[in-house]
Protein backbone atom coordinates (compact mmCIF):
# COMPACT_ATOMS: atom_id res chain seq x y z
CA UNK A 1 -19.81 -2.65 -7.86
CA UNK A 2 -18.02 -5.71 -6.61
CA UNK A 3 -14.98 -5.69 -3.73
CA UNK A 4 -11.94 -4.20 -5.41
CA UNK A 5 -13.89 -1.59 -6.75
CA UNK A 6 -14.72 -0.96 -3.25
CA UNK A 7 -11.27 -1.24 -2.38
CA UNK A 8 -9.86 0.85 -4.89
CA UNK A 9 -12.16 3.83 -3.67
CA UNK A 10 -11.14 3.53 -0.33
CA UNK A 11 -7.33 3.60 -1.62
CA UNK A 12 -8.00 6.64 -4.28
CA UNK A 13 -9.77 8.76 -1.16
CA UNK A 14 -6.53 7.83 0.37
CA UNK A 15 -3.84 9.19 -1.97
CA UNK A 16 -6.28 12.46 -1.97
CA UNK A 17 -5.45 13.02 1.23
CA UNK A 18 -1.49 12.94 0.14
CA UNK A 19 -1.85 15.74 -1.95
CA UNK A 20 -1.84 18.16 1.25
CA UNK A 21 1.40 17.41 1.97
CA UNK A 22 2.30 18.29 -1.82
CA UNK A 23 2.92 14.23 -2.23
CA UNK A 24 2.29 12.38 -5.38
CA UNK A 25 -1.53 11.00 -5.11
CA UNK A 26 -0.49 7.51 -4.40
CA UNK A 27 -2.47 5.17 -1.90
CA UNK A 28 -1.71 1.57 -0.93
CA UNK A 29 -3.83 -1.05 1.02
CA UNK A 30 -3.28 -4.79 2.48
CA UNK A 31 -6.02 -7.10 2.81
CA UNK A 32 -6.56 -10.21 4.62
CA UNK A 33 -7.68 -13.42 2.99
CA UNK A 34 -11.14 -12.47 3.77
CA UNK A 35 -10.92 -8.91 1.72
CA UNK A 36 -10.81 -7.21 5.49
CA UNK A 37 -8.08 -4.07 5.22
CA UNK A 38 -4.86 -4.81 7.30
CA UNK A 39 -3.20 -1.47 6.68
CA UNK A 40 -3.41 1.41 4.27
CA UNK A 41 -0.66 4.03 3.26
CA UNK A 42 -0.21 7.00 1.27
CA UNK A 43 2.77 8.47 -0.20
CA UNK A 44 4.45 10.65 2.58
CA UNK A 45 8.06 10.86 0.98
CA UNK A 46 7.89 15.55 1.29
CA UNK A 47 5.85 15.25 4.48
CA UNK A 48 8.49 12.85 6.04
CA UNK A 49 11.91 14.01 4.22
CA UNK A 50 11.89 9.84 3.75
CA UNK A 51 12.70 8.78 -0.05
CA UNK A 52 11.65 5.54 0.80
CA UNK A 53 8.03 6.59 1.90
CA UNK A 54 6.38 5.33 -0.80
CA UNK A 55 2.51 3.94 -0.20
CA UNK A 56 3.10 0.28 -0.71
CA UNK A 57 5.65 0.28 1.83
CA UNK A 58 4.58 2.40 4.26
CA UNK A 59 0.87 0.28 4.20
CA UNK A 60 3.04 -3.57 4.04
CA UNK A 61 5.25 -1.88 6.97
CA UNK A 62 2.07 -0.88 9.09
CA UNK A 63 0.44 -4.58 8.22
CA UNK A 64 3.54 -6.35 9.51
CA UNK A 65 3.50 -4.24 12.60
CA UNK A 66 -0.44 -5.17 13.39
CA UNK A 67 0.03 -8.38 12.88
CA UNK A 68 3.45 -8.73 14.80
CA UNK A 69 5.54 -10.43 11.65
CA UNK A 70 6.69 -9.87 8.24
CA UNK A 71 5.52 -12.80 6.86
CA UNK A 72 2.36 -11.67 4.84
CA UNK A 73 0.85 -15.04 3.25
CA UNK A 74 -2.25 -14.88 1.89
CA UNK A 75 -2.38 -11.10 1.27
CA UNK A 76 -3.73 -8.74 -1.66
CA UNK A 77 -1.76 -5.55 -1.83
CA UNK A 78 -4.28 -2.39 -3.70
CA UNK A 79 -2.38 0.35 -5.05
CA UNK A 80 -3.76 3.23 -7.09
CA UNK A 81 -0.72 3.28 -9.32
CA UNK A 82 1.66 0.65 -9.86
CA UNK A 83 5.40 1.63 -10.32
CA UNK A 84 7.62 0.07 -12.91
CA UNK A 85 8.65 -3.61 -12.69
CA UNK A 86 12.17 -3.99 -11.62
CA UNK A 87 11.88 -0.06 -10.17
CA UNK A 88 9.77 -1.23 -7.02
CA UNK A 89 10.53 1.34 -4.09
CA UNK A 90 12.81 0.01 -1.81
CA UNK A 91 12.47 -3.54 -2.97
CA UNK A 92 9.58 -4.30 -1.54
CA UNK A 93 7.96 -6.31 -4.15
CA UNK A 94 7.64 -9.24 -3.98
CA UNK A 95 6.54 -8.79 -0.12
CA UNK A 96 6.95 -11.86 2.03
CA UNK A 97 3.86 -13.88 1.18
CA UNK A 98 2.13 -11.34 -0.89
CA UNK A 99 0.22 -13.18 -2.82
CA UNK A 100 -1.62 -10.56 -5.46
CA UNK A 101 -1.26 -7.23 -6.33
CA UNK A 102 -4.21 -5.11 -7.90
């Protein structure tokens, strides 16, 4: 296995753990230039009443708040499922300095 299979697993045990909550399975994850995980998130939209809790924003939010700015250069977003160009929740993507998606 090689480092984004790594990080996918972590992000598909992740958007398991939505499915409590009767969420969609859907797990997000920043990571550093280095590969080292910034944030994660999982879909919380029916736990949180919040349409726009979607993982990829929920784990860029949480990055920007651990690093104390939104500027995200030189980051790799992981999601387990990718939504629709041009249907991106909340307009997230392109993220300030996100530099890859996978």
């Amino acid at each position: 296995m090689n480092a984004y299979d790594d990080w996918m697993g972590e992000a598909l045990a992740e958007a398991r753990l939505a499915l409590a909550s009767g969420d969609v399975p859907v797990a997000a994850m920043l990571l550093d230039a280095r590969g080292t995980r910034l944030a994660v998130g999982r879909n919380e939209r029916e736990l949180t009443h919040d349409p726009t809790a979607h993982a990829e924003v929920l784990a860029i939010r949480a990055a920007a708040e651990a690093l104390g700015t939104w500027h995200l250069e030189h980051t790799t977003l992981v999601v387990t499922l990718h939504h629709v160009r041009g249907r991106d929740p909340a307009g997230a993507h392109p993220a300030r300095g996100v530099r890859r998606m996978g």
